[in-house]
Structure formats: structure tokens, C-alpha cells
N, C-alpha and C. Protein backbone atom coordinates (compact mmCIF):
# COMPACT_ATOMS: atom_id res chain seq x y z
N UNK A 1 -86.58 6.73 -16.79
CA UNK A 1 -87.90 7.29 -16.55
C UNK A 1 -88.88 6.17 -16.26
N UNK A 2 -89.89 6.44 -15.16
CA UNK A 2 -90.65 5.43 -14.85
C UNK A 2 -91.89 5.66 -15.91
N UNK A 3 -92.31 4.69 -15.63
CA UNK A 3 -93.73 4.40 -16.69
C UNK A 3 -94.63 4.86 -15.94
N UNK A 4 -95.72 5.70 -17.10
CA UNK A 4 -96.88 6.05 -16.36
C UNK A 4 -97.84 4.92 -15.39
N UNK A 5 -97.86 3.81 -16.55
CA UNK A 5 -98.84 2.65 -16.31
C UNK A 5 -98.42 1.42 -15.72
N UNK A 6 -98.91 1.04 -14.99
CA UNK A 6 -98.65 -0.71 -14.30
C UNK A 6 -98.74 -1.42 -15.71
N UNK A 7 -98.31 -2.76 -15.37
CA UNK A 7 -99.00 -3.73 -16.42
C UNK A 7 -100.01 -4.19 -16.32
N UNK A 8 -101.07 -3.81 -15.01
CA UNK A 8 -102.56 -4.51 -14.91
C UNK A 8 -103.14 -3.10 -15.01
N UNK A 9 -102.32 -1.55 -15.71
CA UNK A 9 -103.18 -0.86 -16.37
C UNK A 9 -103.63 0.64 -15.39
N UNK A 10 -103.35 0.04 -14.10
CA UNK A 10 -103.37 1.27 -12.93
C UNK A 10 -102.02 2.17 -13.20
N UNK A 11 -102.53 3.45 -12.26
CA UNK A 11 -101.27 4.27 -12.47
C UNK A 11 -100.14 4.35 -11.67
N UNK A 12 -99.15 3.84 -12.14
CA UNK A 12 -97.83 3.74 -11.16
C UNK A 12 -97.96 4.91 -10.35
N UNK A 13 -97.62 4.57 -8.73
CA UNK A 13 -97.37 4.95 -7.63
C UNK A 13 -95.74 5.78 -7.73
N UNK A 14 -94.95 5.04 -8.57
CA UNK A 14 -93.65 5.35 -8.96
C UNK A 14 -93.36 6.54 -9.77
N UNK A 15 -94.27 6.81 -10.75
CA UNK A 15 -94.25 7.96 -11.55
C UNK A 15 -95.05 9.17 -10.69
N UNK A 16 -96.16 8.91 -10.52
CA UNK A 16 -97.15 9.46 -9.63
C UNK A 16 -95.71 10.16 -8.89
N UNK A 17 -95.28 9.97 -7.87
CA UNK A 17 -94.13 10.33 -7.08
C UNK A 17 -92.69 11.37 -8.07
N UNK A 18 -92.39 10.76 -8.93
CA UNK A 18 -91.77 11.47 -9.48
C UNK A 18 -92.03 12.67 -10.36
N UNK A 19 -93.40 12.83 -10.43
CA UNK A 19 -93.68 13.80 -10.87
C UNK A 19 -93.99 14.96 -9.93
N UNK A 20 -94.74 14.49 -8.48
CA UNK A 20 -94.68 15.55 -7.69
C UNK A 20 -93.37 16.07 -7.53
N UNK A 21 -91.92 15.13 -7.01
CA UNK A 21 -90.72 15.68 -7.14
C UNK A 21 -90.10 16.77 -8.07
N UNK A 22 -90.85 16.59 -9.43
CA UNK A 22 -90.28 17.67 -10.41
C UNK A 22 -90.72 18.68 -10.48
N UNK A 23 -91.77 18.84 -9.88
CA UNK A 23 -93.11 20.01 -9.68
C UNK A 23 -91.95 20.64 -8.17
N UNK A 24 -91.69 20.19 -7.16
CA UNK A 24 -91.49 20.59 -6.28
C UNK A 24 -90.44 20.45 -5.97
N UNK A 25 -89.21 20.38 -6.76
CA UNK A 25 -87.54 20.84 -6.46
C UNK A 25 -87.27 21.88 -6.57
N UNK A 26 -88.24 22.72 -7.01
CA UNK A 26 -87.24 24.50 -7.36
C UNK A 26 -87.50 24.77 -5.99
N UNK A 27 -89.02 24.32 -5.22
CA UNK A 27 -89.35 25.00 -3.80
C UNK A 27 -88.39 24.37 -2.27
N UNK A 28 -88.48 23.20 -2.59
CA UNK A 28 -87.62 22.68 -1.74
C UNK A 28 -86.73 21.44 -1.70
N UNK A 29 -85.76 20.88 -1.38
CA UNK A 29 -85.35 19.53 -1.14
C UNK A 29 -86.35 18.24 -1.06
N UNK A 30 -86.44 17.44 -1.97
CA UNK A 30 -87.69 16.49 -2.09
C UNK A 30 -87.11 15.10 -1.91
N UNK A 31 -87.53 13.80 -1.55
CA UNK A 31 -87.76 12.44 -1.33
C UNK A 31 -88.51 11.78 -1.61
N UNK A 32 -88.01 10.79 -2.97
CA UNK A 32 -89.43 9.89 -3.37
C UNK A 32 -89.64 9.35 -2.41
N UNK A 33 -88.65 8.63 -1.42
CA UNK A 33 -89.72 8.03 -0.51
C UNK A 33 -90.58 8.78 0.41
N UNK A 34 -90.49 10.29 0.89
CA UNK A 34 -91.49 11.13 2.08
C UNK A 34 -92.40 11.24 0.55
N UNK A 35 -92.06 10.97 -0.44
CA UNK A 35 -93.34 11.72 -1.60
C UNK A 35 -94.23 10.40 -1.52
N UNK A 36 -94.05 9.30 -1.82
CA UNK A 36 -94.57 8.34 -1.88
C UNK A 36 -95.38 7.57 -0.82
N UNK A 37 -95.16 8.07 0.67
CA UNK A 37 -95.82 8.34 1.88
C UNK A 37 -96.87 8.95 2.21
N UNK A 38 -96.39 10.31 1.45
CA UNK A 38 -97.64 11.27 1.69
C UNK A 38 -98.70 11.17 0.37
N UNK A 39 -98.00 10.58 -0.59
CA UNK A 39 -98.72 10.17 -1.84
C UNK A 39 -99.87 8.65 -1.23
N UNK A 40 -99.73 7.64 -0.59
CA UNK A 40 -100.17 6.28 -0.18
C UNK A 40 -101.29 6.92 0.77
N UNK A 41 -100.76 8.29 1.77
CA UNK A 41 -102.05 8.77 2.09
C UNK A 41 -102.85 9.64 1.80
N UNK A 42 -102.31 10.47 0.94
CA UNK A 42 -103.76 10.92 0.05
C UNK A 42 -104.60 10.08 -0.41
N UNK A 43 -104.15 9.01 -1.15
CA UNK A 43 -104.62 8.52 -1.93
C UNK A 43 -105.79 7.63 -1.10
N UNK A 44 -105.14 7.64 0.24
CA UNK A 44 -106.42 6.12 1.23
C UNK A 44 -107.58 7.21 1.40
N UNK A 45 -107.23 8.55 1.38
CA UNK A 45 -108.08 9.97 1.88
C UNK A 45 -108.99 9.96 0.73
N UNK A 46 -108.04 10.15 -0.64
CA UNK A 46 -109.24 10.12 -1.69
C UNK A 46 -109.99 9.37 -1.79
N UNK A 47 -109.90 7.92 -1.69
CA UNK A 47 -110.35 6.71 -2.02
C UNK A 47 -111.46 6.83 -0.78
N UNK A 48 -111.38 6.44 0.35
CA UNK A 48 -112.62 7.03 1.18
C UNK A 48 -113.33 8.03 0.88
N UNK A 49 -113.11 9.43 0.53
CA UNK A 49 -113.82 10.38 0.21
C UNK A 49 -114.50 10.14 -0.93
N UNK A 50 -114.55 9.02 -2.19
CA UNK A 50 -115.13 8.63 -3.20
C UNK A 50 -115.85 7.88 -2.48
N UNK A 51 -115.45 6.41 -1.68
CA UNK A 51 -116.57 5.95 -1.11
C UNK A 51 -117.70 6.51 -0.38
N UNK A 52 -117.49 7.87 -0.05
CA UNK A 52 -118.62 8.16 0.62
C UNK A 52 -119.60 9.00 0.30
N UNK A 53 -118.89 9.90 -0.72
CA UNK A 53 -119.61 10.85 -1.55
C UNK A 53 -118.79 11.37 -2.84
N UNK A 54 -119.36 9.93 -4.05
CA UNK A 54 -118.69 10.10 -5.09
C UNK A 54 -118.88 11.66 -5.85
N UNK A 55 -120.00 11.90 -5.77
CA UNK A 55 -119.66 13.68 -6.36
C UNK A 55 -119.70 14.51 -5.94
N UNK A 56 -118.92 14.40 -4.70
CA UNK A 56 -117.68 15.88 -4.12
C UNK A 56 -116.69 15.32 -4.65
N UNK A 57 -116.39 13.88 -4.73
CA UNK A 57 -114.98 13.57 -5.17
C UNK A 57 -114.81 13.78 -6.69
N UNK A 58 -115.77 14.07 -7.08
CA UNK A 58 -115.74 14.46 -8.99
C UNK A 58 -115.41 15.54 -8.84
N UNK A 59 -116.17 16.48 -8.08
CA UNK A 59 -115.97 17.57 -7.72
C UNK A 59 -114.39 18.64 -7.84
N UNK A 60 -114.02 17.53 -6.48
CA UNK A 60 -112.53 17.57 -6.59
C UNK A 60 -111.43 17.31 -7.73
N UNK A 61 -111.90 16.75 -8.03
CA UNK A 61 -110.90 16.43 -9.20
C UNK A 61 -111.07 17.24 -10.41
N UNK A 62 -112.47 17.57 -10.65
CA UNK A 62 -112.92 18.95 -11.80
C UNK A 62 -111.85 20.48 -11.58
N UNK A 63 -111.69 20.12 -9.89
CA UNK A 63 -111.46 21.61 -9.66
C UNK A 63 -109.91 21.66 -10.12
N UNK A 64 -109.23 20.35 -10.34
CA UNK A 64 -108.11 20.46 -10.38
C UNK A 64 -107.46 19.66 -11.43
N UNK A 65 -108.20 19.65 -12.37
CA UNK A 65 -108.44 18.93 -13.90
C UNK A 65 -108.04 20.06 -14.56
């Protein structure tokens, strides 16, 4: 099992990924690496969408908190 946490404290990209996989094997055939792809670009999506308007991006994350 991968670790939630890096050692500089961020959240592994690695777990991050394997958890969408476990969420989403009953629906279909999954790939950490296509997960970890589409995971690198959400994440450039979120990360811009905070830079530009940090509270829609709170927003977002409330809605799905």
C-alpha cells in the first residue's frame, strides 16, 4: 500500500491514483498510469482555477468535501 504522504509532507500522486482505481474497478477496467495522467491534469486545472479565483476553488472543494 502506498503512503498517503510524501516525505516533504504533500500528498502522494501515487496513492491519490490508487484510490481513484478502487473507487472505479467495479465500473470499468482501470490504469494507474491513464489514472495518474488524467490525475497530473486535473490537478494543473485545479491549481490554475485557485490561482485565479481562490473562492470558487473553495467552493469546489466544499461541494465535494
Amino acid at each position: 500500500m502506498t503512503e498517503k504522504f510524501n516525505d516533504d509532507g504533500s500528498i502522494s500522486q501515487n496513492w491519490l491514483a490508487e484510490e481513484i482505481a478502487k473507487r472505479e474497478e467495479e465500473k470499468i477496467e482501470v490504469n494507474i498510469a491513464q489514472i495518474k495522467d488524467v490525475l497530473n491534469d486535473t490537478l494543473d486545472i485545479l491549481s490554475g482555477l485557485r490561482a485565479e479565483d481562490s473562492d470558487k476553488f473553495d467552493e469546489l472543494l466544499k461541494k465535494h468535501g
